[in-house]
N, C-alpha and C. Protein backbone atom coordinates (compact mmCIF):
# COMPACT_ATOMS: atom_id res chain seq x y z
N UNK A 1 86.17 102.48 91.19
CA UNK A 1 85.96 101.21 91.90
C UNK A 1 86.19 100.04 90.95
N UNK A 2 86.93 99.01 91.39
CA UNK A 2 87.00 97.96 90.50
C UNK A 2 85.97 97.31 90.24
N UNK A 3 85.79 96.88 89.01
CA UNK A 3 84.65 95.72 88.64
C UNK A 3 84.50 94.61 89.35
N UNK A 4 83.98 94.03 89.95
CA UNK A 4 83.06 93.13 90.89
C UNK A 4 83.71 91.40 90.12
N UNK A 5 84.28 90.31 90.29
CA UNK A 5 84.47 89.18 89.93
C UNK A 5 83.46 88.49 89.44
N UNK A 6 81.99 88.95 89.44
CA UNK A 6 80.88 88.60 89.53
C UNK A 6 80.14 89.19 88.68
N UNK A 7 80.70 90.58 88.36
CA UNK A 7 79.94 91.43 87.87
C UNK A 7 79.29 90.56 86.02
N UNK A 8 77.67 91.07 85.78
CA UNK A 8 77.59 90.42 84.89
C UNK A 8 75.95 90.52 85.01
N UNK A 9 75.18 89.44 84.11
CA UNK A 9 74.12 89.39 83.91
C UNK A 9 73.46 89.36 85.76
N UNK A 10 72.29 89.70 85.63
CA UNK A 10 71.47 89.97 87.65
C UNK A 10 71.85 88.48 88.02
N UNK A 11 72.22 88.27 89.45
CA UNK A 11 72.47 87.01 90.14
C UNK A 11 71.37 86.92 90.60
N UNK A 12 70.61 85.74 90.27
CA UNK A 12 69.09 85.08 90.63
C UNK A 12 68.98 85.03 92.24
N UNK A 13 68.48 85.42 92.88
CA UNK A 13 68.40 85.05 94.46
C UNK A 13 66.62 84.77 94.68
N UNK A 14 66.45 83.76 95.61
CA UNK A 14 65.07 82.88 96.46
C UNK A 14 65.48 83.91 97.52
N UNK A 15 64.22 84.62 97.92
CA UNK A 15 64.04 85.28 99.47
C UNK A 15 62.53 85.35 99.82
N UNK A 16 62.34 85.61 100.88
CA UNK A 16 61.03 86.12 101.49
C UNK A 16 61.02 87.05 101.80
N UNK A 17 59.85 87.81 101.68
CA UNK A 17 60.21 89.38 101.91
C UNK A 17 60.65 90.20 103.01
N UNK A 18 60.54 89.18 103.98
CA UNK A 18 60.57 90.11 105.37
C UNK A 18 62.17 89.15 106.17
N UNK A 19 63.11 88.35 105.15
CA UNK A 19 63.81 87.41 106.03
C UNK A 19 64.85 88.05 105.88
N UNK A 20 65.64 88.32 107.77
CA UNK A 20 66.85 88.92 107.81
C UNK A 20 68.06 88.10 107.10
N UNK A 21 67.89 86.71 106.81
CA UNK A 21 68.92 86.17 106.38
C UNK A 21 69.16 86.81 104.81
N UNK A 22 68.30 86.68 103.84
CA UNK A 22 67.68 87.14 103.23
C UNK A 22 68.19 88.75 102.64
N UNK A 23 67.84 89.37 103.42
CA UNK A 23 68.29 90.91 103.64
C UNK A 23 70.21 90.98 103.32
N UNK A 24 70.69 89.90 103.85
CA UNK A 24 71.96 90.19 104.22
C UNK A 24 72.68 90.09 102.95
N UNK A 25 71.92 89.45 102.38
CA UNK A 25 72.40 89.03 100.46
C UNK A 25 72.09 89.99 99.63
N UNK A 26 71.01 90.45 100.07
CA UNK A 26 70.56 91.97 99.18
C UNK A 26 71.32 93.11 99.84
N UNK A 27 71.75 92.99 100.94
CA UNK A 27 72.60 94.21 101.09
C UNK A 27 73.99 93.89 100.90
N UNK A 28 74.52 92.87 100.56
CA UNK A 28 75.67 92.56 100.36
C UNK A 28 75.79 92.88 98.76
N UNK A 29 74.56 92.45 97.63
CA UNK A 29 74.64 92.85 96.16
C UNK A 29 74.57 94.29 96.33
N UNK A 30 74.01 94.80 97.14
CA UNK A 30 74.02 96.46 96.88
C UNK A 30 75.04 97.15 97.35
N UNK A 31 75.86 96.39 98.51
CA UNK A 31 77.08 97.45 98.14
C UNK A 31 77.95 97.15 97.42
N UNK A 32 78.29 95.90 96.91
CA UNK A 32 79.11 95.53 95.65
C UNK A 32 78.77 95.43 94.75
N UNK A 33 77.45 96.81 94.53
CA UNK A 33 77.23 96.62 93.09
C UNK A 33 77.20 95.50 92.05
N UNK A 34 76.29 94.76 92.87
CA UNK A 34 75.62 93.54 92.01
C UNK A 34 74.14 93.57 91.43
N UNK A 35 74.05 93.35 90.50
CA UNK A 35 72.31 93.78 90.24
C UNK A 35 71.94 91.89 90.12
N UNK A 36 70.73 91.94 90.70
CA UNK A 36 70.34 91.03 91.02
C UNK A 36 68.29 90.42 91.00
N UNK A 37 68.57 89.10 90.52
CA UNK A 37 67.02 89.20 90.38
C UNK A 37 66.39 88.01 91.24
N UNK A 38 65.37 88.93 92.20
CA UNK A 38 64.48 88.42 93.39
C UNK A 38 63.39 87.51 92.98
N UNK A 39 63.44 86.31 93.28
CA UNK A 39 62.29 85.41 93.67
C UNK A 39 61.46 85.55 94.92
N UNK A 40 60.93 86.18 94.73
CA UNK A 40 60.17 86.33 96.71
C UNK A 40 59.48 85.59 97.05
N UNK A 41 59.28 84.20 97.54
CA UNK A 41 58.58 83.07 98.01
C UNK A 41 57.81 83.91 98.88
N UNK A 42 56.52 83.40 99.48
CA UNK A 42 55.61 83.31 100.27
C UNK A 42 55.09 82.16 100.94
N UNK A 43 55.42 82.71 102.42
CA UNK A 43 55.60 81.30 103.40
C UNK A 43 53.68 81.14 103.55
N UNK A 44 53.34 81.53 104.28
CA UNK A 44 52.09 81.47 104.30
C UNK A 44 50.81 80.41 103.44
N UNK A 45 51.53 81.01 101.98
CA UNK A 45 51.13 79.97 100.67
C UNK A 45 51.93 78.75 100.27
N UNK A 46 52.49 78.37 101.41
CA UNK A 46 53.05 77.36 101.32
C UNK A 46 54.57 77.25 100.08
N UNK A 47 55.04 77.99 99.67
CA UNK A 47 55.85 78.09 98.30
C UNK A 47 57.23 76.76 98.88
N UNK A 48 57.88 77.51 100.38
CA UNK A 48 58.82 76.71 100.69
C UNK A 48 58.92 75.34 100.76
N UNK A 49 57.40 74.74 100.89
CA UNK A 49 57.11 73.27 100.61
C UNK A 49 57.01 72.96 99.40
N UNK A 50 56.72 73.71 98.51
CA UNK A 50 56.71 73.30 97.20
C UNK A 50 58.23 72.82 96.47
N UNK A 51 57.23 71.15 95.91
CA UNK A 51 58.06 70.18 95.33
C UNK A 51 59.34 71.05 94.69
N UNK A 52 59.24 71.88 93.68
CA UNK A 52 60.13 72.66 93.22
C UNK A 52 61.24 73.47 94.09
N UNK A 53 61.00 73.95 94.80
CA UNK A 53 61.73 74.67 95.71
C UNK A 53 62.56 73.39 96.55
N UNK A 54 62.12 72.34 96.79
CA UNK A 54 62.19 71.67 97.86
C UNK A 54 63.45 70.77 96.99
N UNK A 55 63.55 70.64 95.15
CA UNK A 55 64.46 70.38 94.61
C UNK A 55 66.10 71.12 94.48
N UNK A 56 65.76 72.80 94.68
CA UNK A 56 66.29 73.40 94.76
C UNK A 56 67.49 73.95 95.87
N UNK A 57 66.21 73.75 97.59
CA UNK A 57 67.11 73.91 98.55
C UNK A 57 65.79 72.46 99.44
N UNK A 58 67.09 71.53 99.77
CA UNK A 58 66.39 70.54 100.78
C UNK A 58 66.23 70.92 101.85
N UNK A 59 66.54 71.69 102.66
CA UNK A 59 66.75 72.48 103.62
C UNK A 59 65.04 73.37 103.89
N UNK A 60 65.03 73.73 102.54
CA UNK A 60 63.40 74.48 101.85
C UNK A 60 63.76 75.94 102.72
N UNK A 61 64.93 76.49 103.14
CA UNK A 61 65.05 77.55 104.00
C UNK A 61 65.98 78.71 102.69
N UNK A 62 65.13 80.00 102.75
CA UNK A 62 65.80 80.94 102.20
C UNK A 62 67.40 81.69 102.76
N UNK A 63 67.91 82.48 102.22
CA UNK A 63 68.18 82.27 100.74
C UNK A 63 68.61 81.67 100.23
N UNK A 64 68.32 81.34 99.05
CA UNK A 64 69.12 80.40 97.69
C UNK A 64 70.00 81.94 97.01
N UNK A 65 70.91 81.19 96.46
CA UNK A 65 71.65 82.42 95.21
C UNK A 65 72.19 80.99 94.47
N UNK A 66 71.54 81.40 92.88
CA UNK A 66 72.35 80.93 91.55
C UNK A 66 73.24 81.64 91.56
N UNK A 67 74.64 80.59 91.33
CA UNK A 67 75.92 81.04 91.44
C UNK A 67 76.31 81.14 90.00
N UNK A 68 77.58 82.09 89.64
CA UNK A 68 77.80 82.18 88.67
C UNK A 68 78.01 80.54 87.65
N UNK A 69 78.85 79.45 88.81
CA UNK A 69 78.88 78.12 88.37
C UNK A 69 77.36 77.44 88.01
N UNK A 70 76.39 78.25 88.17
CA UNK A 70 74.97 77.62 87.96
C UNK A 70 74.28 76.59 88.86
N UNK A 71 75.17 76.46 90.12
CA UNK A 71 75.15 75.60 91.37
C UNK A 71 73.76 76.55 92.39
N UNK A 72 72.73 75.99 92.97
CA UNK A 72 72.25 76.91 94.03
C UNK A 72 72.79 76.61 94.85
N UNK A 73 73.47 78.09 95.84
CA UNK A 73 73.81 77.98 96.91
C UNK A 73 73.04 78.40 98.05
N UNK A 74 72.89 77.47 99.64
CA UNK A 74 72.11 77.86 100.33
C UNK A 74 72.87 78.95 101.64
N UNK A 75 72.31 78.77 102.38
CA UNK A 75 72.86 79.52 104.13
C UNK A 75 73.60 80.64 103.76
N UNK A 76 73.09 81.80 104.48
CA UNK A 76 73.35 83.21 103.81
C UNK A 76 74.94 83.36 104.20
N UNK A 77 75.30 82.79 105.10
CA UNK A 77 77.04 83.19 105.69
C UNK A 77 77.91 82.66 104.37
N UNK A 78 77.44 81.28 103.72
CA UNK A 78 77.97 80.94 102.64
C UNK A 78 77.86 81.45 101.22
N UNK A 79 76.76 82.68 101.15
CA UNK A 79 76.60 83.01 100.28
C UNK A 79 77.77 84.42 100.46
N UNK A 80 77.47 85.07 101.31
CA UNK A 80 78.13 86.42 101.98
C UNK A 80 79.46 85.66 101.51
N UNK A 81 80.44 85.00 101.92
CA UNK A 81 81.71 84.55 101.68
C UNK A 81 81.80 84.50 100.14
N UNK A 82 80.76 83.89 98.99
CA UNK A 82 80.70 83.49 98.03
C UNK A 82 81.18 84.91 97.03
N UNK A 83 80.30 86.07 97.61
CA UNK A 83 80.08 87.22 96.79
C UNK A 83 81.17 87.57 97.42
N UNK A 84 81.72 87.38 98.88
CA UNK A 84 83.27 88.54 99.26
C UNK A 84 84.34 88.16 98.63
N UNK A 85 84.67 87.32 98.14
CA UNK A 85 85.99 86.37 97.34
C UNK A 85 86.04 87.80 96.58
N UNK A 86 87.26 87.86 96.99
CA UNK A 86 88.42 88.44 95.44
C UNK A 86 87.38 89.92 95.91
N UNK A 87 87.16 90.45 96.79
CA UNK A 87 86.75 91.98 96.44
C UNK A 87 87.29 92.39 98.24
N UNK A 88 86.95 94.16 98.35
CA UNK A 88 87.71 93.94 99.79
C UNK A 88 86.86 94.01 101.17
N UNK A 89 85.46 93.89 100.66
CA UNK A 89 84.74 93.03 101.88
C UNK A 89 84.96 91.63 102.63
N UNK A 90 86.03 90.99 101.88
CA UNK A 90 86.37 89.73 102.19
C UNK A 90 88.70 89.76 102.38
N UNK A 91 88.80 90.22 103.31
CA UNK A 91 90.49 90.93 102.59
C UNK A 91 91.26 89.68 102.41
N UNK A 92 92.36 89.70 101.71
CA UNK A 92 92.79 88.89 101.63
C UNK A 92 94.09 87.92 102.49
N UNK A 93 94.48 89.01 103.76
CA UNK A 93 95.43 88.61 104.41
C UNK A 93 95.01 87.79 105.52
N UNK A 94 95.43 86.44 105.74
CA UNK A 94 95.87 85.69 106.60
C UNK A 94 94.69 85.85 107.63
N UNK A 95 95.41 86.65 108.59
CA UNK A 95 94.86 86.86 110.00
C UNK A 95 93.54 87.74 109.68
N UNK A 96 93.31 88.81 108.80
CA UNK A 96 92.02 89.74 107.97
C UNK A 96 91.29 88.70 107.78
N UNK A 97 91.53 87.57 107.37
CA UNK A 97 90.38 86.53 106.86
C UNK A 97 89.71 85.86 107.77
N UNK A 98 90.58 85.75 108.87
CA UNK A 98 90.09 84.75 110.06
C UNK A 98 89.36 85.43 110.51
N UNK A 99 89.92 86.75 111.05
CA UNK A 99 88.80 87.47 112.45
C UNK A 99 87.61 87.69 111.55
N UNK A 100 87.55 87.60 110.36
CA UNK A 100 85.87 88.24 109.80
C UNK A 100 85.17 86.46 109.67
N UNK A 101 86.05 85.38 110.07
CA UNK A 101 85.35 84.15 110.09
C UNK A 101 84.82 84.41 111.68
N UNK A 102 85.95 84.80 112.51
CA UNK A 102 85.38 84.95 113.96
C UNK A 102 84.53 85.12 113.93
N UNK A 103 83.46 86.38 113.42
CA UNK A 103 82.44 86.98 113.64
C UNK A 103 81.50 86.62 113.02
N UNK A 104 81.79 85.85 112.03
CA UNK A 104 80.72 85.28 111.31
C UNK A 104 79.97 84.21 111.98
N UNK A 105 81.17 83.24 112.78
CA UNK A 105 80.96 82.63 113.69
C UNK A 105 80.43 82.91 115.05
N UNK A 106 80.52 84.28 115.00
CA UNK A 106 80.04 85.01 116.59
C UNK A 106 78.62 85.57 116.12
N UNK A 107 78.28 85.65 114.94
CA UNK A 107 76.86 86.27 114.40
C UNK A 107 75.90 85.22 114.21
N UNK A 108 76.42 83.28 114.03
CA UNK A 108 75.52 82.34 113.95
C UNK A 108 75.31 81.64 115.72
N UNK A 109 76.62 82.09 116.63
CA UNK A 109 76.30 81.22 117.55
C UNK A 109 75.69 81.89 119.11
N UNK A 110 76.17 83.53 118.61
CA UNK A 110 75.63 84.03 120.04
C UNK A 110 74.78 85.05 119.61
N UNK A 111 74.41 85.41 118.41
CA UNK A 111 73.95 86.92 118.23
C UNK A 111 72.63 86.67 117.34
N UNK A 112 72.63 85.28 116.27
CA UNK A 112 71.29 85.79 115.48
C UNK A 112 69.97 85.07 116.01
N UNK A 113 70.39 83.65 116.78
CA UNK A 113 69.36 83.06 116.91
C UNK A 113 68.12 84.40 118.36
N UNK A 114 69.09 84.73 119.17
CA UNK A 114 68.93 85.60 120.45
C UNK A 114 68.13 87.06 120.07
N UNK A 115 68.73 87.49 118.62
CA UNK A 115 67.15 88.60 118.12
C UNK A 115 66.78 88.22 116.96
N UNK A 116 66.84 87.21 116.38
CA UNK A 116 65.94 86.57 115.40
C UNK A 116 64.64 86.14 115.90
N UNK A 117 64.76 85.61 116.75
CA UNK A 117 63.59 84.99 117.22
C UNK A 117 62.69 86.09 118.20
N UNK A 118 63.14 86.52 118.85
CA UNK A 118 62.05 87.77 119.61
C UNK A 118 61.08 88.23 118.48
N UNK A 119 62.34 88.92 117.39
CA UNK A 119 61.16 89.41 116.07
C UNK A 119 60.61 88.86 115.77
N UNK A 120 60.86 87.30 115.02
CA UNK A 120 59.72 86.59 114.54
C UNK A 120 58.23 86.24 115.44
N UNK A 121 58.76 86.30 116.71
CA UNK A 121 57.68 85.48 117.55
C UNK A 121 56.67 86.85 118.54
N UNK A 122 57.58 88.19 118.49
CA UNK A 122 56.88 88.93 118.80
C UNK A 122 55.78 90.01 117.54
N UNK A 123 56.83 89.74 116.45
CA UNK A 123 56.42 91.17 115.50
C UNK A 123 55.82 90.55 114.46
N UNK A 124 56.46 89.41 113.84
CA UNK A 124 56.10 88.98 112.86
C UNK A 124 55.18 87.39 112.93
N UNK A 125 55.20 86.70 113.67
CA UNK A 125 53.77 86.28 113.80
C UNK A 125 53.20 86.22 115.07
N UNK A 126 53.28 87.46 116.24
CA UNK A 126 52.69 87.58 117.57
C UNK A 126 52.08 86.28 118.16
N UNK A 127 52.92 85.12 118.02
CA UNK A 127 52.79 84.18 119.16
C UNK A 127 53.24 84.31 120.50
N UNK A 128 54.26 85.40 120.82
CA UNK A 128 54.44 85.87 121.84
C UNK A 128 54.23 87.10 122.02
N UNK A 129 54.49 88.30 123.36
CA UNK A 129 54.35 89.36 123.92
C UNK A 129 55.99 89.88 124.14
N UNK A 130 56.63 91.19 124.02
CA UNK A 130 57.93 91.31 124.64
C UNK A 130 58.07 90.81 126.09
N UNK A 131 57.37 90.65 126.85
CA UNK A 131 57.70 90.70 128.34
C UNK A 131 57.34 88.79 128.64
N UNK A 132 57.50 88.37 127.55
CA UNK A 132 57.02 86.72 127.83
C UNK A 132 58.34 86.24 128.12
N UNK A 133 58.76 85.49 129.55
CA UNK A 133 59.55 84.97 129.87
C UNK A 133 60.77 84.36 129.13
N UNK A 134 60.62 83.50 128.16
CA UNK A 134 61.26 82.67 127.01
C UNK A 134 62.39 83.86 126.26
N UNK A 135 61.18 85.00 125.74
CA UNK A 135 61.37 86.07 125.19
C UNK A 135 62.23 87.30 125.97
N UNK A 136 62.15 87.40 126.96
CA UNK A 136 63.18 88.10 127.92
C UNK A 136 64.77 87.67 128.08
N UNK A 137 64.40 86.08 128.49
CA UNK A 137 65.75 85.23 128.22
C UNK A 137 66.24 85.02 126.72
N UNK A 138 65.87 85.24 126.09
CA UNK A 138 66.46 85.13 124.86
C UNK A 138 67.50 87.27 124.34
N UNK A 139 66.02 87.85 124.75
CA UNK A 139 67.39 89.26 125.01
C UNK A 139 68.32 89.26 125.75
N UNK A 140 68.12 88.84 126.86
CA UNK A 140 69.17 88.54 127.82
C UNK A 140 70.66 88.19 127.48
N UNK A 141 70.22 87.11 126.47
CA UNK A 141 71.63 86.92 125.93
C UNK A 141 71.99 87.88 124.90
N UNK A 142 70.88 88.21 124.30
CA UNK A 142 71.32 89.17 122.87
C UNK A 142 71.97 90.50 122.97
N UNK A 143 71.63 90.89 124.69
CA UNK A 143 72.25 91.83 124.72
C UNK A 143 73.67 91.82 125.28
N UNK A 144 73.98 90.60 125.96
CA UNK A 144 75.09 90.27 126.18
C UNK A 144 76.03 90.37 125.07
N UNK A 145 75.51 89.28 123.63
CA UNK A 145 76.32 89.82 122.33
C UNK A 145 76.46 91.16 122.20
N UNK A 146 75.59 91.93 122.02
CA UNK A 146 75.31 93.18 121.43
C UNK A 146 76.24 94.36 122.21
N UNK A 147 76.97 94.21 123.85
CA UNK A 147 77.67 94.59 124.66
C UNK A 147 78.68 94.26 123.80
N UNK A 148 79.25 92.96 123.86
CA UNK A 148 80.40 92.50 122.96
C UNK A 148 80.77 93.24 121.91
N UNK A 149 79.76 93.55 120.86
CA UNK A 149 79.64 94.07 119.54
C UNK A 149 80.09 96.14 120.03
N UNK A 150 79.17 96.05 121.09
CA UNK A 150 79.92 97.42 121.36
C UNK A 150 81.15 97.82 121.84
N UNK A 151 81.78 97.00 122.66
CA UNK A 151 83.35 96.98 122.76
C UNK A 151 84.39 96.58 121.36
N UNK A 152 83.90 96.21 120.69
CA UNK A 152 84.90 96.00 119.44
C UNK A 152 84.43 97.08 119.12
N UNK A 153 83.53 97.94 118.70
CA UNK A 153 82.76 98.87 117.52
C UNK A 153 83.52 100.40 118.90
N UNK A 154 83.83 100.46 119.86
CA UNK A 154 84.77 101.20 120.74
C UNK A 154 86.07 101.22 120.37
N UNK A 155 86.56 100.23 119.46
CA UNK A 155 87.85 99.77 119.02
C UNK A 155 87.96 100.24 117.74
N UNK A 156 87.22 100.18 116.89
CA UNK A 156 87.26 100.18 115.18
C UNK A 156 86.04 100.56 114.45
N UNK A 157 86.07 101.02 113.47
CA UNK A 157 84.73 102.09 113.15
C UNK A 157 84.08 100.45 112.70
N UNK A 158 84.20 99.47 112.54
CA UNK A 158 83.72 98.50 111.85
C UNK A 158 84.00 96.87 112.78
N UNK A 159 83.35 95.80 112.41
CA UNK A 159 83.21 95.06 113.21
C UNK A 159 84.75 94.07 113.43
N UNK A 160 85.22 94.23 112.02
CA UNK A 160 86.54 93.56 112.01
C UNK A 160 87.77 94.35 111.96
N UNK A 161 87.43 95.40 111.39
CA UNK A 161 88.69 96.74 111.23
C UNK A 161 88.45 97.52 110.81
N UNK A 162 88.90 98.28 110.58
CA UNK A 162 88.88 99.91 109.95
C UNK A 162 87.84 99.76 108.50
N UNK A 163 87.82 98.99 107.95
CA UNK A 163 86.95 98.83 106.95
C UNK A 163 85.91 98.18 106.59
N UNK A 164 84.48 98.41 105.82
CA UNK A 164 82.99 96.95 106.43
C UNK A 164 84.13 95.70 105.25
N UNK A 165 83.19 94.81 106.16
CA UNK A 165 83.38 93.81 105.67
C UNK A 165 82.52 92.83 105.73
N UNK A 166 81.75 91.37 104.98
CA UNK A 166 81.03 90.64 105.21
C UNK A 166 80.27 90.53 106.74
N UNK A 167 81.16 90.71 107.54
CA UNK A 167 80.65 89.91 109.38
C UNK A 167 79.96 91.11 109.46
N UNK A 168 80.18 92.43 109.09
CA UNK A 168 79.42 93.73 109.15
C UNK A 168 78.01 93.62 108.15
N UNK A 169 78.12 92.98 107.18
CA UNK A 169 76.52 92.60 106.19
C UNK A 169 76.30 91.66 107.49
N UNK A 170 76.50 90.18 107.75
CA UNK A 170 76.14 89.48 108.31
C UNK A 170 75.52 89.70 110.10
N UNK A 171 75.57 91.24 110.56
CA UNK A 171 75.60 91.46 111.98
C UNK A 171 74.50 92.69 111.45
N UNK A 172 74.21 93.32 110.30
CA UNK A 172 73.90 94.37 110.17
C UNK A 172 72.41 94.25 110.69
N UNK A 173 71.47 93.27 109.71
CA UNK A 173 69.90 92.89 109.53
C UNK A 173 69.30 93.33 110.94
N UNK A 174 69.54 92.06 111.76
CA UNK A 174 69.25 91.94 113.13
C UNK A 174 69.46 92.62 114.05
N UNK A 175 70.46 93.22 113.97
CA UNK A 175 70.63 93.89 114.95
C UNK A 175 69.44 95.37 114.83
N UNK A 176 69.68 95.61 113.45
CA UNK A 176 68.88 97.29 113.44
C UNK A 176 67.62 96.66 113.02
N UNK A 177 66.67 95.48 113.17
CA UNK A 177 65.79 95.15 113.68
C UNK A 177 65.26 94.83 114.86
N UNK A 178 66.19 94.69 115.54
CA UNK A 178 66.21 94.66 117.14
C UNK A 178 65.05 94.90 118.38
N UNK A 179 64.72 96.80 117.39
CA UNK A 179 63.61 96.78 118.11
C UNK A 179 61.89 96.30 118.24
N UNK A 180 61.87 95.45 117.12
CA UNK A 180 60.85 94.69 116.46
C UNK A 180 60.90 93.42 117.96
N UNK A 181 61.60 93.49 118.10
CA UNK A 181 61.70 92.13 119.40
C UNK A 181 61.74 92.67 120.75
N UNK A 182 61.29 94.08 120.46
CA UNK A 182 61.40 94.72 122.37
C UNK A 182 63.22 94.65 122.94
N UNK A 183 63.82 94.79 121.78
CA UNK A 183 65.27 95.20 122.10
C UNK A 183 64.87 96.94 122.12
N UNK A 184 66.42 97.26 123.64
CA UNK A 184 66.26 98.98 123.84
C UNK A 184 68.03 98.73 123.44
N UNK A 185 68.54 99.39 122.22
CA UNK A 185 69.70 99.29 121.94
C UNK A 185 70.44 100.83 122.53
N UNK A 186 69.51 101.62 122.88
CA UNK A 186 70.01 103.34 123.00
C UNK A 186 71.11 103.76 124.12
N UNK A 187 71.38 102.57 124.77
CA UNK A 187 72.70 102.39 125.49
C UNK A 187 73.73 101.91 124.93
N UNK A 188 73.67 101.81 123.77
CA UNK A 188 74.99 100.82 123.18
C UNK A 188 74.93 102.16 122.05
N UNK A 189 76.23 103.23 122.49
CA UNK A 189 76.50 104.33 121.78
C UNK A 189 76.90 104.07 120.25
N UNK A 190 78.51 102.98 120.93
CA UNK A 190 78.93 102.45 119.39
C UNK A 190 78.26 101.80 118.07
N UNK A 191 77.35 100.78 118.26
CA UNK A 191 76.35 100.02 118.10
C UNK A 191 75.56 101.32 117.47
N UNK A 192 75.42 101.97 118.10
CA UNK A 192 74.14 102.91 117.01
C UNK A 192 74.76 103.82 116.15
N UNK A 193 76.50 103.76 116.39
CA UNK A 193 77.01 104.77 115.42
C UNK A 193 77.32 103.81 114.61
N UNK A 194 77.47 102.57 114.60
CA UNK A 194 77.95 101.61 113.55
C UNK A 194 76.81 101.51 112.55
N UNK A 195 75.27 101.46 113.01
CA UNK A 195 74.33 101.41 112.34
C UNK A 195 74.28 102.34 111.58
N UNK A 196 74.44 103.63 112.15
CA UNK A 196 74.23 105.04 111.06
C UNK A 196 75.48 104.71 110.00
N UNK A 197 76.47 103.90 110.10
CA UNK A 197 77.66 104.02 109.30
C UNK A 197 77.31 103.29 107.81
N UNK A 198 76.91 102.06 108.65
CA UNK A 198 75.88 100.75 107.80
C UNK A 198 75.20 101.50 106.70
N UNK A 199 74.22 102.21 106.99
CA UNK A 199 73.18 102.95 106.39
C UNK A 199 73.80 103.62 105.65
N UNK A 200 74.49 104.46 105.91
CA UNK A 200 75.25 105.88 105.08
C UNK A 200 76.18 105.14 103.86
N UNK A 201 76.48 104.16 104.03
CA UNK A 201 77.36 102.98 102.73
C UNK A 201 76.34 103.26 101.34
N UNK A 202 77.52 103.39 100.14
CA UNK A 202 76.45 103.46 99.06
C UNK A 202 76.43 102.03 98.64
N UNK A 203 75.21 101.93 98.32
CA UNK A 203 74.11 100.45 98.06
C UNK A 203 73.37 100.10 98.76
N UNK A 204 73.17 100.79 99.85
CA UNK A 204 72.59 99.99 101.31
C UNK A 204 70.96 100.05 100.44
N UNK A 205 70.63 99.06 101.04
CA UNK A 205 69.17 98.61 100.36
C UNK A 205 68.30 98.10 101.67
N UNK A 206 66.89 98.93 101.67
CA UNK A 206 66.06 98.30 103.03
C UNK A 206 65.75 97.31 102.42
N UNK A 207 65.09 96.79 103.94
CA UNK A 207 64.65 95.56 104.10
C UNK A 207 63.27 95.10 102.91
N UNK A 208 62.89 96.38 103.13
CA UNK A 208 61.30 96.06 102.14
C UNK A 208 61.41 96.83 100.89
N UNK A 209 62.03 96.46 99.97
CA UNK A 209 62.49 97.04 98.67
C UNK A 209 61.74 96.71 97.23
């Protein structure tokens, strides 16, 4: 395997322990063999408000990654692009580059907010119930994506082509958290063979590591 453009002393990353955005950066260093060193903020204790952090990312939203330029970078899709440069999770041809923007773009506008939020609001701080109205309509759409995601994944062992690539880190988190939000994915055949594929990748790193 070729050496990594990156490869080098651990790349500093800000996360919280339980954040799918978060996740997508640690599974993106683990399959490109990046070693990397975790800051794990704690929301609860207030860390993300803290003055320091708040110098770091104005936003105060995880993840951060120190870039090799010594720049922090924020929003995980920009980080995912950052680490795919020059390796072949990110390919380099033309039209290869776009469709994995497609999806990147199809993973911020129809797919993460729709099971991001069930989990957070059902699993992770039970302000809601699965069967709470808001929370129904919000699967509603997610499974609409997640249909989508299974007709391409009917097409290609992977989300953009024959091979993973970033939109595949970036689609991975959420989705195989899914059922944390009262998602039933066990109809979406492809979708659960893409997940076992996800998993079976060497580096794959859980969520709680």
């Amino acid at each position: 395997m070729a050496c990594h453009p990156l490869s080098g002393a651990p790349l500093e990353l800000i996360d919280t322990l339980r954040s799918g955005n978060a996740w997508k950066v640690r599974l993106a260093c683990g399959y490109m063999g990046l070693p990397i060193m975790r800051r794990t903020l704690d929301i609860p204790r207030g860390d993300l408000q803290a003055p320091e952090f708040g110098h770091i990312n104005p936003l105060r939203q995880v993840p951060v990654l120190r870039t090799r330029e010594g720049a922090w970078l924020a929003e995980s899709q920009a980080i995912l692009w950052y680490l795919g440069r020059d390796t072949p999770w990110l390919p380099d041809a033309r039209l290869a580059q776009a469709q994995v923007a497609s999806w990147l773009s199809f993973e911020q506008t129809m797919h993460m907010h729709n099971f991001a939020q069930p989990r957070l609001q059902v699993h992770l701080r039970a302000t809601a119930v699965a069967d709470d109205a808001h929370i129904v309509a919000l699967r509603e759409a997610g499974m609409r994506a997640a249909a989508i995601m299974d007709g391409q994944l009917a097409r290609s062992p992977y989300i953009a082509g024959d091979a993973p690539t970033i939109a595949d880190i970036a689609l991975y988190p959420y989705t195989s958290m899914a059922g944390e939000g009262g998602y039933d994915l066990s109809g979406l055949r492809h979708v659960a063979s893409w997940l076992d594929r996800m998993r079976a990748l060497p580096g794959h790193v859980p969520l709680i590591s």
